[in-house]
PDB file of N, CA and C in Angstrom:
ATOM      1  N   UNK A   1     -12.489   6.505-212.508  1.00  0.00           N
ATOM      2  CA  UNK A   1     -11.573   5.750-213.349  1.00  0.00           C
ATOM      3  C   UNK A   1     -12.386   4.992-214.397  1.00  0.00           C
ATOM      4  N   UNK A   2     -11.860   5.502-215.757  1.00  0.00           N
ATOM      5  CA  UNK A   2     -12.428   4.314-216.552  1.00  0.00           C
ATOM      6  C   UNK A   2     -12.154   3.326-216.541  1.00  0.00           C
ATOM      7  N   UNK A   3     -13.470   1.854-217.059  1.00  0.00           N
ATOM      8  CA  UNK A   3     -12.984   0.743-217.364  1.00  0.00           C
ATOM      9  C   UNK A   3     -12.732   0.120-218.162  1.00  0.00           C
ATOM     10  N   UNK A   4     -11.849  -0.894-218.262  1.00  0.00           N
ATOM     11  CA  UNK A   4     -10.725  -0.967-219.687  1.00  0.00           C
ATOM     12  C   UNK A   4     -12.688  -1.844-220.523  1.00  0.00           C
ATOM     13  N   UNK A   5     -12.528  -1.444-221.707  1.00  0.00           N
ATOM     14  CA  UNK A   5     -13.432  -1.750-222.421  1.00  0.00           C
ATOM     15  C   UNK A   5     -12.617  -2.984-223.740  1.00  0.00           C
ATOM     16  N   UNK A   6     -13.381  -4.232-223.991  1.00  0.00           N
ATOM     17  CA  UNK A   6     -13.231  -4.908-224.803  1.00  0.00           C
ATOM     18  C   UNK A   6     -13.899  -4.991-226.135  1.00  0.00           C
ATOM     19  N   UNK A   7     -13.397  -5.408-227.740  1.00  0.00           N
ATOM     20  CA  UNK A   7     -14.280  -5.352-228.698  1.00  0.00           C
ATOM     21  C   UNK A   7     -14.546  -6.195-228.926  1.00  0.00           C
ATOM     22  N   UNK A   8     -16.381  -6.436-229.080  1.00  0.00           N
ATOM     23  CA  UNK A   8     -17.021  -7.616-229.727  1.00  0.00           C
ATOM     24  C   UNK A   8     -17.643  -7.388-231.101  1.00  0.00           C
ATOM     25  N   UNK A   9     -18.125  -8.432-231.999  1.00  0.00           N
ATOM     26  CA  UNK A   9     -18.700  -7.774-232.618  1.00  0.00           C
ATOM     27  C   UNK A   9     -20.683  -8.787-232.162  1.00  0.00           C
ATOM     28  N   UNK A  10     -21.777  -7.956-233.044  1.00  0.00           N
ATOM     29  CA  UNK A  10     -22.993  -7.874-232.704  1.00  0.00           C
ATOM     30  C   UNK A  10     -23.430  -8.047-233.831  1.00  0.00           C
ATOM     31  N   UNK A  11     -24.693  -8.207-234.304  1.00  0.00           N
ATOM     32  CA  UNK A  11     -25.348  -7.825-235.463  1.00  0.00           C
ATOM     33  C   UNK A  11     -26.600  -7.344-234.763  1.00  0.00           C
ATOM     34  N   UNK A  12     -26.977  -6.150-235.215  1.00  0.00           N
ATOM     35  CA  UNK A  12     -28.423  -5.755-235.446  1.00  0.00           C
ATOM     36  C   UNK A  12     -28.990  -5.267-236.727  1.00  0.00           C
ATOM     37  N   UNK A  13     -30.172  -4.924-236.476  1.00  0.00           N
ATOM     38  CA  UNK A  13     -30.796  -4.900-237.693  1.00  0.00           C
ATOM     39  C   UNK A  13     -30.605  -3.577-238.700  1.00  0.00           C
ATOM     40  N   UNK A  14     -30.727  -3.637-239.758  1.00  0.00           N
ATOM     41  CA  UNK A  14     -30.510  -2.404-240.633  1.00  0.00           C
ATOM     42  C   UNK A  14     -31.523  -0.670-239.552  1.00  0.00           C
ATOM     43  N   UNK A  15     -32.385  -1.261-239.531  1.00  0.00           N
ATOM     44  CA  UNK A  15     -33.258  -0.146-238.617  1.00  0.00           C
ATOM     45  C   UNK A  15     -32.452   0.074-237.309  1.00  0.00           C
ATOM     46  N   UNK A  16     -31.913  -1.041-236.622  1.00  0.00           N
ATOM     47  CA  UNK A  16     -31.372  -0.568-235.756  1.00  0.00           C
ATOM     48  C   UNK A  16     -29.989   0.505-235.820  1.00  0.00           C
ATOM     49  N   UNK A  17     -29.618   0.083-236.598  1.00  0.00           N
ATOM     50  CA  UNK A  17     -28.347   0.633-237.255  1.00  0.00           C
ATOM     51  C   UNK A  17     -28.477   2.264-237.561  1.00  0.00           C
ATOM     52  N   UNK A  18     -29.450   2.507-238.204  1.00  0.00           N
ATOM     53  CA  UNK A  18     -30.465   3.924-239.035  1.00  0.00           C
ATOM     54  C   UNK A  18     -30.646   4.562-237.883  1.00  0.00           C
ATOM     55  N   UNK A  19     -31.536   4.303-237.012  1.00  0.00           N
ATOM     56  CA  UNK A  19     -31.757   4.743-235.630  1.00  0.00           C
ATOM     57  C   UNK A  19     -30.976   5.323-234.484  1.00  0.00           C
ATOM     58  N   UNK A  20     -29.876   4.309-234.567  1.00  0.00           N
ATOM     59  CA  UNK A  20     -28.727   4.924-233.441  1.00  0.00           C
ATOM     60  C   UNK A  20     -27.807   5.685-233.817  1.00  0.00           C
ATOM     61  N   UNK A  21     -27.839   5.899-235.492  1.00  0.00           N
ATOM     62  CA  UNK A  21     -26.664   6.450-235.863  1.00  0.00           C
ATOM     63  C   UNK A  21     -27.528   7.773-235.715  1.00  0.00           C
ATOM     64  N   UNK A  22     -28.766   7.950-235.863  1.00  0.00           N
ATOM     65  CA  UNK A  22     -29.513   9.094-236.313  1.00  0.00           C
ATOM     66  C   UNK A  22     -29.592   9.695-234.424  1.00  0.00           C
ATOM     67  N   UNK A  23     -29.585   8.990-233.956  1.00  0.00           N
ATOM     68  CA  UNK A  23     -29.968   9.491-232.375  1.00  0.00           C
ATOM     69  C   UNK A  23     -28.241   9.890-231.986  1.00  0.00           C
ATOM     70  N   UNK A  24     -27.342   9.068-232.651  1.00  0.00           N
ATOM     71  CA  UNK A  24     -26.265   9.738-232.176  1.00  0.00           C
ATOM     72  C   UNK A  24     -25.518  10.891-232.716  1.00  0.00           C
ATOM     73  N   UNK A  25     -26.569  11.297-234.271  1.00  0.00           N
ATOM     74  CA  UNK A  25     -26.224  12.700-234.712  1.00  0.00           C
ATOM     75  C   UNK A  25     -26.883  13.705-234.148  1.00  0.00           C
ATOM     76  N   UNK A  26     -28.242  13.611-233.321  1.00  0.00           N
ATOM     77  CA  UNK A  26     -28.536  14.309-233.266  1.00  0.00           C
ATOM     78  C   UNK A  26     -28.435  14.585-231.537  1.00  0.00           C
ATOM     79  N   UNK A  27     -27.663  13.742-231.086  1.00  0.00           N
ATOM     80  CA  UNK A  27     -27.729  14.044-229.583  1.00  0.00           C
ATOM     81  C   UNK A  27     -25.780  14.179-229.368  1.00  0.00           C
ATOM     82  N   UNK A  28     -24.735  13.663-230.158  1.00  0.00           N
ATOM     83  CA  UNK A  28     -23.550  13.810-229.868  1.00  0.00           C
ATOM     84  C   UNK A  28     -23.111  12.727-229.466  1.00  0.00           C
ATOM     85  N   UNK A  29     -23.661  11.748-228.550  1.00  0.00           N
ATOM     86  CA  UNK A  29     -23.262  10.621-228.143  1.00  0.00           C
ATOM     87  C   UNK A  29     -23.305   9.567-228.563  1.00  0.00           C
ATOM     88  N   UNK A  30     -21.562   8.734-228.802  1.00  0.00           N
ATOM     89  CA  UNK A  30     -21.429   8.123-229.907  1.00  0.00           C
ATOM     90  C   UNK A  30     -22.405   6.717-229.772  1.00  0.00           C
ATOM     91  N   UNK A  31     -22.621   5.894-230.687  1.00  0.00           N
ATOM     92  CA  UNK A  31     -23.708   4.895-230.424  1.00  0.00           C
ATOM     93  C   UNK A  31     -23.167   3.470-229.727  1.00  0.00           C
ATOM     94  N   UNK A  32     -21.958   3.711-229.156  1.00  0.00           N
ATOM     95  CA  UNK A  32     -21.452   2.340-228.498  1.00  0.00           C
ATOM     96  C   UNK A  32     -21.803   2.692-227.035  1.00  0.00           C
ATOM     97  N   UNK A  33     -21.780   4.034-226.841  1.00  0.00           N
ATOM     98  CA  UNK A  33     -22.570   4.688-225.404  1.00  0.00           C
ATOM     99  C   UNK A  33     -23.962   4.004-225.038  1.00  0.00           C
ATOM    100  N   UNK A  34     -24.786   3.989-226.548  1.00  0.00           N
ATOM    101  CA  UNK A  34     -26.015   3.564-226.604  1.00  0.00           C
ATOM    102  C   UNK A  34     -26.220   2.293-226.545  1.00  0.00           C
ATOM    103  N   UNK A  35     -25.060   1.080-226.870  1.00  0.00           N
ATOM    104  CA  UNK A  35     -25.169   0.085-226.887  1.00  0.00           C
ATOM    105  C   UNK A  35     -24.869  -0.522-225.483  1.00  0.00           C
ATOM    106  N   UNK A  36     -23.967  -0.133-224.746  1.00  0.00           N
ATOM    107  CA  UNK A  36     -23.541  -0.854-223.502  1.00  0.00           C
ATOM    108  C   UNK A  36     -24.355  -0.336-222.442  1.00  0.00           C
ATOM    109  N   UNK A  37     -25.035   0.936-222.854  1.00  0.00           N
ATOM    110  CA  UNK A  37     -26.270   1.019-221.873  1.00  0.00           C
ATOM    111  C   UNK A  37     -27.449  -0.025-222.007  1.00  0.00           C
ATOM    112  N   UNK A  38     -27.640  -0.204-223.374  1.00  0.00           N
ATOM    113  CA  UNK A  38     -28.820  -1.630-223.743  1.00  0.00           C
ATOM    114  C   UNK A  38     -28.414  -2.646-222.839  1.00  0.00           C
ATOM    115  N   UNK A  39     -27.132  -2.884-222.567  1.00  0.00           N
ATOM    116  CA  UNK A  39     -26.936  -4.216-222.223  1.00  0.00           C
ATOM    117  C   UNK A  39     -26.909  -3.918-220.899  1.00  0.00           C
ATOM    118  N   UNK A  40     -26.036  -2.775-220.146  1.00  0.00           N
ATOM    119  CA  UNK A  40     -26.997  -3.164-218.794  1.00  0.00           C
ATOM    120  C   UNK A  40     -28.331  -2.768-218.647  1.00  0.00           C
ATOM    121  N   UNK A  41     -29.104  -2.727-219.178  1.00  0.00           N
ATOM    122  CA  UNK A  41     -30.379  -2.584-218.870  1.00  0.00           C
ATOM    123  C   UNK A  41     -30.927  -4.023-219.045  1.00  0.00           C
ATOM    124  N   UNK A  42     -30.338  -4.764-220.137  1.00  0.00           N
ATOM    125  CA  UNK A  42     -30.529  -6.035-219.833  1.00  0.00           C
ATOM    126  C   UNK A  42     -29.959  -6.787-219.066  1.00  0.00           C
ATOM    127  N   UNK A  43     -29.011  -6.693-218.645  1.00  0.00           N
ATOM    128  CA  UNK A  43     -28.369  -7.187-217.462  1.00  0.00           C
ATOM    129  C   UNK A  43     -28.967  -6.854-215.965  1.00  0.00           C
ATOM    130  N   UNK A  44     -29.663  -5.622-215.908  1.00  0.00           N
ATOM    131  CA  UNK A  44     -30.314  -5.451-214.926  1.00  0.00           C
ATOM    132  C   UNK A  44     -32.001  -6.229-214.943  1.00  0.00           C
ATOM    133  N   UNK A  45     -32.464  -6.699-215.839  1.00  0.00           N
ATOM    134  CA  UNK A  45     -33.626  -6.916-216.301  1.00  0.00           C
ATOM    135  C   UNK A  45     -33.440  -8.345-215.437  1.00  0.00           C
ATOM    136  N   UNK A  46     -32.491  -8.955-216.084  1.00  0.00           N
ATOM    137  CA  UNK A  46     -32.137 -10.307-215.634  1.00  0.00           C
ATOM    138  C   UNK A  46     -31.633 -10.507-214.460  1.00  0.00           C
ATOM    139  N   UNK A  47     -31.426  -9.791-214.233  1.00  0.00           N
ATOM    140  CA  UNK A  47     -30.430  -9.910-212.717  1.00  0.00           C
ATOM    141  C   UNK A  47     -30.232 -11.420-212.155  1.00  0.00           C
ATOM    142  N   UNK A  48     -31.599 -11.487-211.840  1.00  0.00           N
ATOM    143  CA  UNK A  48     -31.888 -12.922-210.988  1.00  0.00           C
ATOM    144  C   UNK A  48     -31.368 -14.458-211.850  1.00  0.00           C
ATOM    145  N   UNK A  49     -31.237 -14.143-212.881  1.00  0.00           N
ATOM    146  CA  UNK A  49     -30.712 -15.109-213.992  1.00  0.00           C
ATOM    147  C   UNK A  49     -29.395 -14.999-213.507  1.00  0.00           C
ATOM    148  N   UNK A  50     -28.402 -14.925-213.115  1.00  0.00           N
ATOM    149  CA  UNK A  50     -27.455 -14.514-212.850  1.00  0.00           C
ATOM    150  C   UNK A  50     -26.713 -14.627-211.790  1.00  0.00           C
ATOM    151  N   UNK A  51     -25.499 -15.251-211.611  1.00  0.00           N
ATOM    152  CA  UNK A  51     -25.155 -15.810-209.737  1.00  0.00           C
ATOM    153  C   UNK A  51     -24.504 -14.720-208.933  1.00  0.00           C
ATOM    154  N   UNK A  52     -24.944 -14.842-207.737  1.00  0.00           N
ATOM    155  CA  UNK A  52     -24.399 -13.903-207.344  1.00  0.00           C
ATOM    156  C   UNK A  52     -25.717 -13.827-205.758  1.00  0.00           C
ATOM    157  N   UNK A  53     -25.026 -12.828-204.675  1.00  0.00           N
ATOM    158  CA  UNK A  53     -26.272 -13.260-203.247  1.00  0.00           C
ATOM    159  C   UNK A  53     -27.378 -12.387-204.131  1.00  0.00           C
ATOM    160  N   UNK A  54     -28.311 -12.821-203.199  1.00  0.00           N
ATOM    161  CA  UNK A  54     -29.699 -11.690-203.231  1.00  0.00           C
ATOM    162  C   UNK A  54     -29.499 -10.518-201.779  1.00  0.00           C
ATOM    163  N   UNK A  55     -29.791  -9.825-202.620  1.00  0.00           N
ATOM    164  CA  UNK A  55     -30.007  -7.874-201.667  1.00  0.00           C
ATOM    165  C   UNK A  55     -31.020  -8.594-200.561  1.00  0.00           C
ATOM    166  N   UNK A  56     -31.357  -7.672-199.550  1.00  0.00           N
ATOM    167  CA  UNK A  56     -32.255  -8.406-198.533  1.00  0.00           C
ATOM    168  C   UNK A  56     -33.573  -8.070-199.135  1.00  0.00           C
ATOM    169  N   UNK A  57     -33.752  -6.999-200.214  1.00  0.00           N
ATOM    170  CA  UNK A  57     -35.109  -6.928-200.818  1.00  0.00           C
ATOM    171  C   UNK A  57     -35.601  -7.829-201.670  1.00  0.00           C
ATOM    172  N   UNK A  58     -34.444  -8.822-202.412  1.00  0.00           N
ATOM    173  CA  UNK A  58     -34.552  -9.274-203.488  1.00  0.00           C
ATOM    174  C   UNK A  58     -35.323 -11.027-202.554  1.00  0.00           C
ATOM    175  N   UNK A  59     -34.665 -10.698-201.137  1.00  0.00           N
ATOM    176  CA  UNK A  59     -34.898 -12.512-200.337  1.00  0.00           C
ATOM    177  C   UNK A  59     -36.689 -12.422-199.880  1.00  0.00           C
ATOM    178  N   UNK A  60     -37.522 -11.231-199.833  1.00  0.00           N
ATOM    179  CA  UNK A  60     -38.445 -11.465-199.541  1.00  0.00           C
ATOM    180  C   UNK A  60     -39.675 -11.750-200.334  1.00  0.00           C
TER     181      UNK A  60
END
């Protein structure tokens, strides 16, 4: 099941812009694919920033 998705807006940089549009011509996948993967990857980066329990790997 998909999940209902909300619109924000962002700014990045002109290069960034050049880049994803160019990676999303040449791969098919549109560049908001590319963007909400950035963010969980930062969301995973951070994790620990973030409330919520710790995994039993995360307590040792």
């Amino acid at each position: 099941m998909a999940r209902k998705k909300i619109a924000t807006t962002i700014y990045i940089t002109e290069e960034q812009d050049q880049l994803l549009k160019e990676l999303s011509r040449r791969t098919k996948v549109p560049v908001s694919v590319y963007i909400r993967e950035g963010i969980d990857l930062a969301l995973a980066r951070y994790r620990s920033q973030l409330p919520g329990q710790l995994t039993l790997e995360e307590r040792k």
